[in-house]
PDB file of N, CA and C in Angstrom:
ATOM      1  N   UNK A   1       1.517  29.087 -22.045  1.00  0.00           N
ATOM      2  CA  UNK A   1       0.555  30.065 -22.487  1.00  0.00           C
ATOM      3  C   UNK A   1       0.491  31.164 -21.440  1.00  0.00           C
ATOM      4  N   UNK A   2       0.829  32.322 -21.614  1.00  0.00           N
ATOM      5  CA  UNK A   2       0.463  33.634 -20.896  1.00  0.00           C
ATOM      6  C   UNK A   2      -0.317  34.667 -21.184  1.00  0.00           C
ATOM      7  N   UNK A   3      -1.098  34.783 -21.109  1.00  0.00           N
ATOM      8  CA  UNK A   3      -1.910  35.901 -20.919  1.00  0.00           C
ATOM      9  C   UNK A   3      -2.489  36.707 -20.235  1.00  0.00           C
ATOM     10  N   UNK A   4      -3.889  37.483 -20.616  1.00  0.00           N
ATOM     11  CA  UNK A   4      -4.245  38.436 -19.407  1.00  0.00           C
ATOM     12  C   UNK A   4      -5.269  37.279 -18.582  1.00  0.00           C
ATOM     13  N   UNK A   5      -4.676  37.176 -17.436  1.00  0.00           N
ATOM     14  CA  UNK A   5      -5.589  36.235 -16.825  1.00  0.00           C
ATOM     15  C   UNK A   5      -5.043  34.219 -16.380  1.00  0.00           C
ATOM     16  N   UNK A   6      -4.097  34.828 -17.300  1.00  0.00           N
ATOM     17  CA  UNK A   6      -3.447  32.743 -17.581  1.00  0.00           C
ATOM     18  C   UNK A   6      -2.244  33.138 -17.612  1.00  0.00           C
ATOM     19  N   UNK A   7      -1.660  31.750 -16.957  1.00  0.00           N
ATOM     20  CA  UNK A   7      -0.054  31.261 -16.445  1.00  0.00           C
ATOM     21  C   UNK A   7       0.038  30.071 -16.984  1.00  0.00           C
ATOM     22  N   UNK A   8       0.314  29.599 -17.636  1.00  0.00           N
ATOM     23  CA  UNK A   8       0.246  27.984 -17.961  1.00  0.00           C
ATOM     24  C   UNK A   8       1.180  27.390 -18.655  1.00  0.00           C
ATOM     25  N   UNK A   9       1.562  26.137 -18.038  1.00  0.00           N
ATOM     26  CA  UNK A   9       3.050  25.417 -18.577  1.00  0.00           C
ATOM     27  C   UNK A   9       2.234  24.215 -18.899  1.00  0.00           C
ATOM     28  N   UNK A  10       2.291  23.100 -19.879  1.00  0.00           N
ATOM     29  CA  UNK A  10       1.462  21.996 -20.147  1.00  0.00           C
ATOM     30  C   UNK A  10       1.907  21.556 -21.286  1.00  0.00           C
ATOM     31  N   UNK A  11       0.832  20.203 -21.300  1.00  0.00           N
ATOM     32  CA  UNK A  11       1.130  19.617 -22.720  1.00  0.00           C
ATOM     33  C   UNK A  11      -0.666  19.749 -23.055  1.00  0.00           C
ATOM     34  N   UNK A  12      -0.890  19.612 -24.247  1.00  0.00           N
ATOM     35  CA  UNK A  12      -1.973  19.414 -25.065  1.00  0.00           C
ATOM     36  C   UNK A  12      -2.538  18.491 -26.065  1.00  0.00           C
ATOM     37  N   UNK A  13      -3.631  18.137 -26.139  1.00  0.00           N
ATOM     38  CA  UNK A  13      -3.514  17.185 -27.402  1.00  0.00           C
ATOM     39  C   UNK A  13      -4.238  18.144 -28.210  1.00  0.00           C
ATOM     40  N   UNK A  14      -3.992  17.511 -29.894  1.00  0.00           N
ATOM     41  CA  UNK A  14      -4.966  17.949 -30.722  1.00  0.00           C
ATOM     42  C   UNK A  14      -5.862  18.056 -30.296  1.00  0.00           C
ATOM     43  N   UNK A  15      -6.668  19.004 -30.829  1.00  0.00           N
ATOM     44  CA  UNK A  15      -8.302  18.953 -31.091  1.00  0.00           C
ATOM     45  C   UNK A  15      -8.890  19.432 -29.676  1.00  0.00           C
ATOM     46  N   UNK A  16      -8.331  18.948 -28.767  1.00  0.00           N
ATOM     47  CA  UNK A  16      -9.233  19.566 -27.259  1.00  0.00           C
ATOM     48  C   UNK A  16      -8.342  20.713 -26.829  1.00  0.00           C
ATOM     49  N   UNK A  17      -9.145  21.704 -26.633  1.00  0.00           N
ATOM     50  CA  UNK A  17      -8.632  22.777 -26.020  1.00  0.00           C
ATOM     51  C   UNK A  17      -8.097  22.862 -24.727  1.00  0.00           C
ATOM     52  N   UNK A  18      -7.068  23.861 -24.318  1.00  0.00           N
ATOM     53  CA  UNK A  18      -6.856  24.086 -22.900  1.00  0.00           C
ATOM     54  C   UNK A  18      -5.595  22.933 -22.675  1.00  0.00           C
ATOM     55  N   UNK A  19      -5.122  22.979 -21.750  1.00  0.00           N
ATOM     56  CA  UNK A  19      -3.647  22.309 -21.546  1.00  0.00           C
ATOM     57  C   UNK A  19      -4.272  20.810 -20.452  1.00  0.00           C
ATOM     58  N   UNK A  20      -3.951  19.952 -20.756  1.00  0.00           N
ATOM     59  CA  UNK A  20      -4.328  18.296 -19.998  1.00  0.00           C
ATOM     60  C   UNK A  20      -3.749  18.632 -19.095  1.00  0.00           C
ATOM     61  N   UNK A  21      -1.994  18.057 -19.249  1.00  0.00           N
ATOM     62  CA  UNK A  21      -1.649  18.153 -17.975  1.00  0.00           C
ATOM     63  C   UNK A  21      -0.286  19.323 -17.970  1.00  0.00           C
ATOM     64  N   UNK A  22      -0.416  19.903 -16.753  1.00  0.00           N
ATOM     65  CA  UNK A  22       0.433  21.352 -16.583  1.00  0.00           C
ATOM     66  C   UNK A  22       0.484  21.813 -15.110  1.00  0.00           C
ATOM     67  N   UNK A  23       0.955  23.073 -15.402  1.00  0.00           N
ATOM     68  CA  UNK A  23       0.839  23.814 -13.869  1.00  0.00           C
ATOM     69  C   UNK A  23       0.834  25.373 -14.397  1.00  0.00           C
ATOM     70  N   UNK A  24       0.189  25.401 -13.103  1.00  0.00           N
ATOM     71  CA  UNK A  24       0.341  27.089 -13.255  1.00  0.00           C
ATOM     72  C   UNK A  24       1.168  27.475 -11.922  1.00  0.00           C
ATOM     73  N   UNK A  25       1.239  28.569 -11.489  1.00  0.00           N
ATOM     74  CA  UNK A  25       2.198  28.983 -10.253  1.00  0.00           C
ATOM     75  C   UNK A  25       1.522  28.615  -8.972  1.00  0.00           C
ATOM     76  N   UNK A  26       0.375  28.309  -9.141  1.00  0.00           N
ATOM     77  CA  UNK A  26      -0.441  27.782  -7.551  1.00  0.00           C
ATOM     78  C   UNK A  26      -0.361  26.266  -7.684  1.00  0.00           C
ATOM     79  N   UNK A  27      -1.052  25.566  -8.997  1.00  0.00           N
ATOM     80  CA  UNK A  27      -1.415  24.250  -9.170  1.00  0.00           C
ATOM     81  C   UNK A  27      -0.823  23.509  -9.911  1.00  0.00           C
ATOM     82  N   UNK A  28      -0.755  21.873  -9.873  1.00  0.00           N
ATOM     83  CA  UNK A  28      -0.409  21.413 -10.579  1.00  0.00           C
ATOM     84  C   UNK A  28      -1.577  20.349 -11.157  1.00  0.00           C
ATOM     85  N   UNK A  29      -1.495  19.536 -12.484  1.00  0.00           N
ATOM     86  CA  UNK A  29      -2.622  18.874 -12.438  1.00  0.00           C
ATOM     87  C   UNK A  29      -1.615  17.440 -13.570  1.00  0.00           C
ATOM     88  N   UNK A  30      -2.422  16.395 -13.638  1.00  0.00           N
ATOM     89  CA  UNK A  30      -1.615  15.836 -14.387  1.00  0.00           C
ATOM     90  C   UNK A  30      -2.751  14.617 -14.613  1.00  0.00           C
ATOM     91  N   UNK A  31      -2.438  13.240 -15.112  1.00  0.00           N
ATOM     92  CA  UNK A  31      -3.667  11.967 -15.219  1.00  0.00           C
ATOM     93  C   UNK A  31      -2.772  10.678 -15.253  1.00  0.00           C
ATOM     94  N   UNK A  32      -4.043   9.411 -14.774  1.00  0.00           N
ATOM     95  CA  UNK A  32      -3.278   8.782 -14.475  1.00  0.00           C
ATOM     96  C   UNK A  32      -3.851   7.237 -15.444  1.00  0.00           C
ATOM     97  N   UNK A  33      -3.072   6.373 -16.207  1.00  0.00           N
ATOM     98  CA  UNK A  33      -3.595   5.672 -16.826  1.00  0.00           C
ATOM     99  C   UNK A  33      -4.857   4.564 -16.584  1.00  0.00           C
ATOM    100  N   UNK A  34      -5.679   4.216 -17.710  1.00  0.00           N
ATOM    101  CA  UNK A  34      -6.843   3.575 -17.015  1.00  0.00           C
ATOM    102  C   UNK A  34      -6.792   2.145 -16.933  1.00  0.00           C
ATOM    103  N   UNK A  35      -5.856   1.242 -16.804  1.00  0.00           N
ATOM    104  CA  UNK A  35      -5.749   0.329 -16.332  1.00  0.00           C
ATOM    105  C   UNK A  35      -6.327   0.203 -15.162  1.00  0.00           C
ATOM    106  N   UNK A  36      -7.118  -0.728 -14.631  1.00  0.00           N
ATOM    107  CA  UNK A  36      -7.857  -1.184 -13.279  1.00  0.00           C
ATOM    108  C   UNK A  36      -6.713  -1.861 -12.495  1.00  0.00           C
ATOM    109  N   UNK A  37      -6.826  -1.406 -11.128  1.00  0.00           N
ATOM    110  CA  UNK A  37      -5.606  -2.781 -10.398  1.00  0.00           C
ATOM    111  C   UNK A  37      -6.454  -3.930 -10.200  1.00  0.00           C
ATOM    112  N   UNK A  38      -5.515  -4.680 -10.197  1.00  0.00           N
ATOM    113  CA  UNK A  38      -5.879  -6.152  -9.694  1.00  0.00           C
ATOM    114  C   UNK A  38      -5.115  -6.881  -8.543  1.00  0.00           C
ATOM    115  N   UNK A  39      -5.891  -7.051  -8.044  1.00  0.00           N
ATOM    116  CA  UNK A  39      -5.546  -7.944  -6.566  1.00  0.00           C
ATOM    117  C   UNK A  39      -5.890  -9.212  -6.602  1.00  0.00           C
ATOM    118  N   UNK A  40      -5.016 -10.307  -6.563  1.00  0.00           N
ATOM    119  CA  UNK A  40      -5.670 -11.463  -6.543  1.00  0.00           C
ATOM    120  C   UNK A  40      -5.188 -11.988  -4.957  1.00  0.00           C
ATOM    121  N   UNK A  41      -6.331 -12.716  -4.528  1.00  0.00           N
ATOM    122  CA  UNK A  41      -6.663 -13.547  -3.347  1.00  0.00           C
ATOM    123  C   UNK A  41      -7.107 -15.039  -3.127  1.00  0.00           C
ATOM    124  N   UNK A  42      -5.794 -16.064  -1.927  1.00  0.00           N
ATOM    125  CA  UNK A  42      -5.634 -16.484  -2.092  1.00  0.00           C
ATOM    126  C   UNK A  42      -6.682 -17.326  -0.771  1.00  0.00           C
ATOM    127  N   UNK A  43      -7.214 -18.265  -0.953  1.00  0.00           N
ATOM    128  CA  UNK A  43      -7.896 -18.909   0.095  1.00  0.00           C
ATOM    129  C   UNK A  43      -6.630 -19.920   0.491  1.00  0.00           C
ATOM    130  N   UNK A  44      -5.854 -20.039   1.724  1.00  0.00           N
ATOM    131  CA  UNK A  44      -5.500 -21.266   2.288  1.00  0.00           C
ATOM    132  C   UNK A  44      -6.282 -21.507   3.374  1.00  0.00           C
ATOM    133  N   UNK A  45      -5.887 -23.073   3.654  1.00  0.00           N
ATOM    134  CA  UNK A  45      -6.438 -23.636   4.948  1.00  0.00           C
ATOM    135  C   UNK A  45      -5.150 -24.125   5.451  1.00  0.00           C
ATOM    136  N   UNK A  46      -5.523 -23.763   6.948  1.00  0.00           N
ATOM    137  CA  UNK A  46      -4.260 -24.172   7.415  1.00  0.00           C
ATOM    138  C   UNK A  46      -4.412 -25.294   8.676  1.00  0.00           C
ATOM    139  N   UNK A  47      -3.687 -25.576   9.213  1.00  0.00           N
ATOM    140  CA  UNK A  47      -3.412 -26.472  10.908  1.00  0.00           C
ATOM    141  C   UNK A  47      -3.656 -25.681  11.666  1.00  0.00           C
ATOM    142  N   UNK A  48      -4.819 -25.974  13.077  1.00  0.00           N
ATOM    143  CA  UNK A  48      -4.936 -25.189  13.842  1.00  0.00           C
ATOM    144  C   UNK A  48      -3.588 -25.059  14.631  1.00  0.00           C
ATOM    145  N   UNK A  49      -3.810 -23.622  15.230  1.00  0.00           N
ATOM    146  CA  UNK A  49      -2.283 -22.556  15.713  1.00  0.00           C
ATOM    147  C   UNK A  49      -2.680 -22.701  17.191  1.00  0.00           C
ATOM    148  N   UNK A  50      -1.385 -23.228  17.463  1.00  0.00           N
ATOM    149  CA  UNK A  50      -1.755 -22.752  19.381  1.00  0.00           C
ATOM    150  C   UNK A  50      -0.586 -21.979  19.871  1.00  0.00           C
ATOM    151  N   UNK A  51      -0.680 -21.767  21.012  1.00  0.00           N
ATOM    152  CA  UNK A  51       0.323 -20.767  21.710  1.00  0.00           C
ATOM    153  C   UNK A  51       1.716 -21.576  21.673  1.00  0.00           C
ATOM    154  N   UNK A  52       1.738 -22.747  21.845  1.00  0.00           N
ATOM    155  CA  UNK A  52       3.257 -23.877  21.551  1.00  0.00           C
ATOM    156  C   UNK A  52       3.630 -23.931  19.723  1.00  0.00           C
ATOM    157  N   UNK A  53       2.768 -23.743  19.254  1.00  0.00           N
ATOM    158  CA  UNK A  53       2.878 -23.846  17.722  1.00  0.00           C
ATOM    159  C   UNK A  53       4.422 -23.444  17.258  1.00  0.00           C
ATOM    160  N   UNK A  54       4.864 -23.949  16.472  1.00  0.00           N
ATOM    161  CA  UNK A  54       5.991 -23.439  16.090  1.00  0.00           C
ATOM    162  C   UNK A  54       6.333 -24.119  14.457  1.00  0.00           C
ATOM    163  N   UNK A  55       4.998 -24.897  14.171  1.00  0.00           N
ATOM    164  CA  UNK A  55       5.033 -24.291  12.583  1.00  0.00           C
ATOM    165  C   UNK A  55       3.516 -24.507  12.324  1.00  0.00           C
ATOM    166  N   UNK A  56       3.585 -24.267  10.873  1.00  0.00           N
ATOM    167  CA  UNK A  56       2.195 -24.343  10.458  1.00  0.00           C
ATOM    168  C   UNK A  56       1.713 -24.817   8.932  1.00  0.00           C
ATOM    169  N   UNK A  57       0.875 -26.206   9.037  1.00  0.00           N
ATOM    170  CA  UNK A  57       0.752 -26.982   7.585  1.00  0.00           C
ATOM    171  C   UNK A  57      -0.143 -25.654   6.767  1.00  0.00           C
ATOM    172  N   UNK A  58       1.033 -25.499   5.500  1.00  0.00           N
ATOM    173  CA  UNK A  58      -0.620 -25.482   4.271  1.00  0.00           C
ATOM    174  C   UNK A  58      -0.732 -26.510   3.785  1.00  0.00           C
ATOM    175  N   UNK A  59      -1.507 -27.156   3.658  1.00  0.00           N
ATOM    176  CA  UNK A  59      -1.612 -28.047   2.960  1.00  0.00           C
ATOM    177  C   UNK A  59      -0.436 -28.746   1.451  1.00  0.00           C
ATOM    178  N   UNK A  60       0.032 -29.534   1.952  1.00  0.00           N
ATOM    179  CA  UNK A  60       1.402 -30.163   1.406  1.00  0.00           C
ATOM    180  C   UNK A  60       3.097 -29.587   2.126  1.00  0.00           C
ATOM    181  N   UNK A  61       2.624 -28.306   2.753  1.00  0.00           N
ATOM    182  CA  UNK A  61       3.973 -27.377   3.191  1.00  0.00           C
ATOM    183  C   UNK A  61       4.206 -27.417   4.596  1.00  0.00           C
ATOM    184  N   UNK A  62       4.545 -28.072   5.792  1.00  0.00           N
ATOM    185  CA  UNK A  62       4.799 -27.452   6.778  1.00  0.00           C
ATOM    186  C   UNK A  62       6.154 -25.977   6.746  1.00  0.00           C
ATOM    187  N   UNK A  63       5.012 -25.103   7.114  1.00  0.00           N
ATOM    188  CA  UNK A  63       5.880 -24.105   7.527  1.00  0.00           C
ATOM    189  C   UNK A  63       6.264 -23.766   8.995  1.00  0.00           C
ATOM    190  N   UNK A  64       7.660 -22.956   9.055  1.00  0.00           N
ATOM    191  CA  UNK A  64       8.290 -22.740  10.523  1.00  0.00           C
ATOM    192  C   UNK A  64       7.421 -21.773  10.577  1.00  0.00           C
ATOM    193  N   UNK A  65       6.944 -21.043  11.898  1.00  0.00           N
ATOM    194  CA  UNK A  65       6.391 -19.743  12.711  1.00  0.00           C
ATOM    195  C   UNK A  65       7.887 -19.253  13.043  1.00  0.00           C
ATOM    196  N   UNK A  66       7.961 -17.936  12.850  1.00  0.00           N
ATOM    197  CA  UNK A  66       8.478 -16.999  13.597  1.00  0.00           C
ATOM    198  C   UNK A  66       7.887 -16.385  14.296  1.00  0.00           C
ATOM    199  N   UNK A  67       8.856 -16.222  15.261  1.00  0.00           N
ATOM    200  CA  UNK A  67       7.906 -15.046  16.594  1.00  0.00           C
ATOM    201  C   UNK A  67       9.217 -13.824  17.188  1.00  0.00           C
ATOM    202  N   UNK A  68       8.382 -12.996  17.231  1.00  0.00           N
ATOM    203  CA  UNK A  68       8.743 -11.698  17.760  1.00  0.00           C
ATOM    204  C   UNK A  68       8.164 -11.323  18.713  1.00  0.00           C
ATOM    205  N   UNK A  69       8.781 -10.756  19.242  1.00  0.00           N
ATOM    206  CA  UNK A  69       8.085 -10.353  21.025  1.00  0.00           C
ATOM    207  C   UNK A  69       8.935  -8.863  20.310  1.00  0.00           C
ATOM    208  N   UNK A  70       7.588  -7.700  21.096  1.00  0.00           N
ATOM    209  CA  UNK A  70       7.913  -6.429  21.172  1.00  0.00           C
ATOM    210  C   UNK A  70       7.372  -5.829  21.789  1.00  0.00           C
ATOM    211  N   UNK A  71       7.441  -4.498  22.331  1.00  0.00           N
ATOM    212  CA  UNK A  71       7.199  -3.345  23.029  1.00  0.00           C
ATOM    213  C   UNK A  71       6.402  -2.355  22.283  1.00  0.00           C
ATOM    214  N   UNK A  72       5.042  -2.506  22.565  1.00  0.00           N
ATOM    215  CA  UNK A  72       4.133  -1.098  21.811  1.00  0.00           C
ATOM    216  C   UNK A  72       4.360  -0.114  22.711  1.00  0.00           C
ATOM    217  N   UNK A  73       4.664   0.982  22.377  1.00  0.00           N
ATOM    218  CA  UNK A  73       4.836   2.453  23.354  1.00  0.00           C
ATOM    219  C   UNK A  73       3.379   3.315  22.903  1.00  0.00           C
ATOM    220  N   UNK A  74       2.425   3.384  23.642  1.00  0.00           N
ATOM    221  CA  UNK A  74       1.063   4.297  23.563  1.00  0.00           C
ATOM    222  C   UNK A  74       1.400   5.464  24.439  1.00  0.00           C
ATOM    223  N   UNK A  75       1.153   6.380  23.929  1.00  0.00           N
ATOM    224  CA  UNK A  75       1.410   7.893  24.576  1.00  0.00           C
ATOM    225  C   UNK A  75       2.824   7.811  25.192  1.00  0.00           C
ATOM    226  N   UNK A  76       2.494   8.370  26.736  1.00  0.00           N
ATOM    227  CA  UNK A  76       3.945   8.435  27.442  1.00  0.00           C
ATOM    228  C   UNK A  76       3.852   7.414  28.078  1.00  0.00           C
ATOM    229  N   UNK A  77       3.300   6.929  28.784  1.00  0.00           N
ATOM    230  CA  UNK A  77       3.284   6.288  30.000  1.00  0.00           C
ATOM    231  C   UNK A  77       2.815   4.659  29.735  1.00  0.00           C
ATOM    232  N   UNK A  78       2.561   4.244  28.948  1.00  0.00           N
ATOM    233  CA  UNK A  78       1.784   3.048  28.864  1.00  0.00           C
ATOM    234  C   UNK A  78       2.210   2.207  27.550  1.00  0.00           C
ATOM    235  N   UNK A  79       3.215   1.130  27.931  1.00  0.00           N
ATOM    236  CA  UNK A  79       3.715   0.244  27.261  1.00  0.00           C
ATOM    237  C   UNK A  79       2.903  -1.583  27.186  1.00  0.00           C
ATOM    238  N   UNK A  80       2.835  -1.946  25.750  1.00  0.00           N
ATOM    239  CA  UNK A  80       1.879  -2.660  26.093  1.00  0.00           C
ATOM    240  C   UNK A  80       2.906  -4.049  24.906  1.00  0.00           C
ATOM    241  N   UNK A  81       3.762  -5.078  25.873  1.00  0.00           N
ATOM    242  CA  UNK A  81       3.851  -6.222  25.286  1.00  0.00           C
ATOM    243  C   UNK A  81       3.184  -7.300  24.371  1.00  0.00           C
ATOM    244  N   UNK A  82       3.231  -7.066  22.842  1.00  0.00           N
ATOM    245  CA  UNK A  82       3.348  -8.356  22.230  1.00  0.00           C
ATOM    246  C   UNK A  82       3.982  -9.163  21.334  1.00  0.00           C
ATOM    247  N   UNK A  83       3.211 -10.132  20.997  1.00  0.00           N
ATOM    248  CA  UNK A  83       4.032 -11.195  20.423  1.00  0.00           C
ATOM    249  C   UNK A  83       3.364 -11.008  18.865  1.00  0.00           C
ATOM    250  N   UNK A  84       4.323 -11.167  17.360  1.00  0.00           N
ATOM    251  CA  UNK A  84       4.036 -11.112  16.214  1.00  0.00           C
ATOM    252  C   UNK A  84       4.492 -12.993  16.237  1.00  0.00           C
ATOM    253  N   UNK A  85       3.878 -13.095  15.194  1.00  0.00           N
ATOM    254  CA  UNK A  85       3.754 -15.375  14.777  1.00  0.00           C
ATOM    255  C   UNK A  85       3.665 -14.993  13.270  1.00  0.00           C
ATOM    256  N   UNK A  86       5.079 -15.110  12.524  1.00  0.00           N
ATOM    257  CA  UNK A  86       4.698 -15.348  11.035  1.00  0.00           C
ATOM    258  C   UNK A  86       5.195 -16.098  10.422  1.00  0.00           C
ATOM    259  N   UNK A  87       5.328 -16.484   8.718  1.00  0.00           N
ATOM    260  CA  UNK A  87       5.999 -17.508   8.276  1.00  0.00           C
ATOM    261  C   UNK A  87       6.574 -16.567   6.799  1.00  0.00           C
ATOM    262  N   UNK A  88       7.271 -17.257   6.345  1.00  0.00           N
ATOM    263  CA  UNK A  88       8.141 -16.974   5.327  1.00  0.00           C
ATOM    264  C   UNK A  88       7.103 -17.908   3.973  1.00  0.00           C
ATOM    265  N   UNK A  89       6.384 -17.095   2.972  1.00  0.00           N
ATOM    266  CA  UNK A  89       5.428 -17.470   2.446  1.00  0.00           C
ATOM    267  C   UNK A  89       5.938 -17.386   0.565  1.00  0.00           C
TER     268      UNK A  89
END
């Protein structure tokens, strides 16, 4: 749609005026479906973890720990060693 005043590339539905989703030469606009997300969350309990740990029960599963040792770099000057502990889930 061009006119005096309007630039507009879009789609429309019946019955409601004006373009949903489009652009003009500054903006763009568009929508996004209304499905809700869903997150589902899981409670485990696990075996207490110590610094020797090197796996870890869920309940029925012993799992292995992995560990990573790394280097955080903060600004220039100040490097700060640690350790990541995870499992393959």
């Amino acid at each position: 749609m061009v006119g005096p005043g309007m630039n507009v590339v879009g789609v429309d539905f019946p019955g409601v005026p004006g373009v949903i989703l489009g652009h003009n030469p500054y903006i763009a606009w568009g929508a996004t479906d209304a499905e809700p997300q869903v997150v589902y969350y899981y409670v485990e309990v696990t075996s207490q973890i110590t610094q020797a740990s090197t796996t870890m029960t869920v309940p029925g599963y012993p799992l292995r720990l992995f560990t990573r040792r790394f280097m955080l770099r903060v600004l220039v000057m100040c490097h700060i060693m640690s350790t990541l502990r995870a499992m393959a889930w």
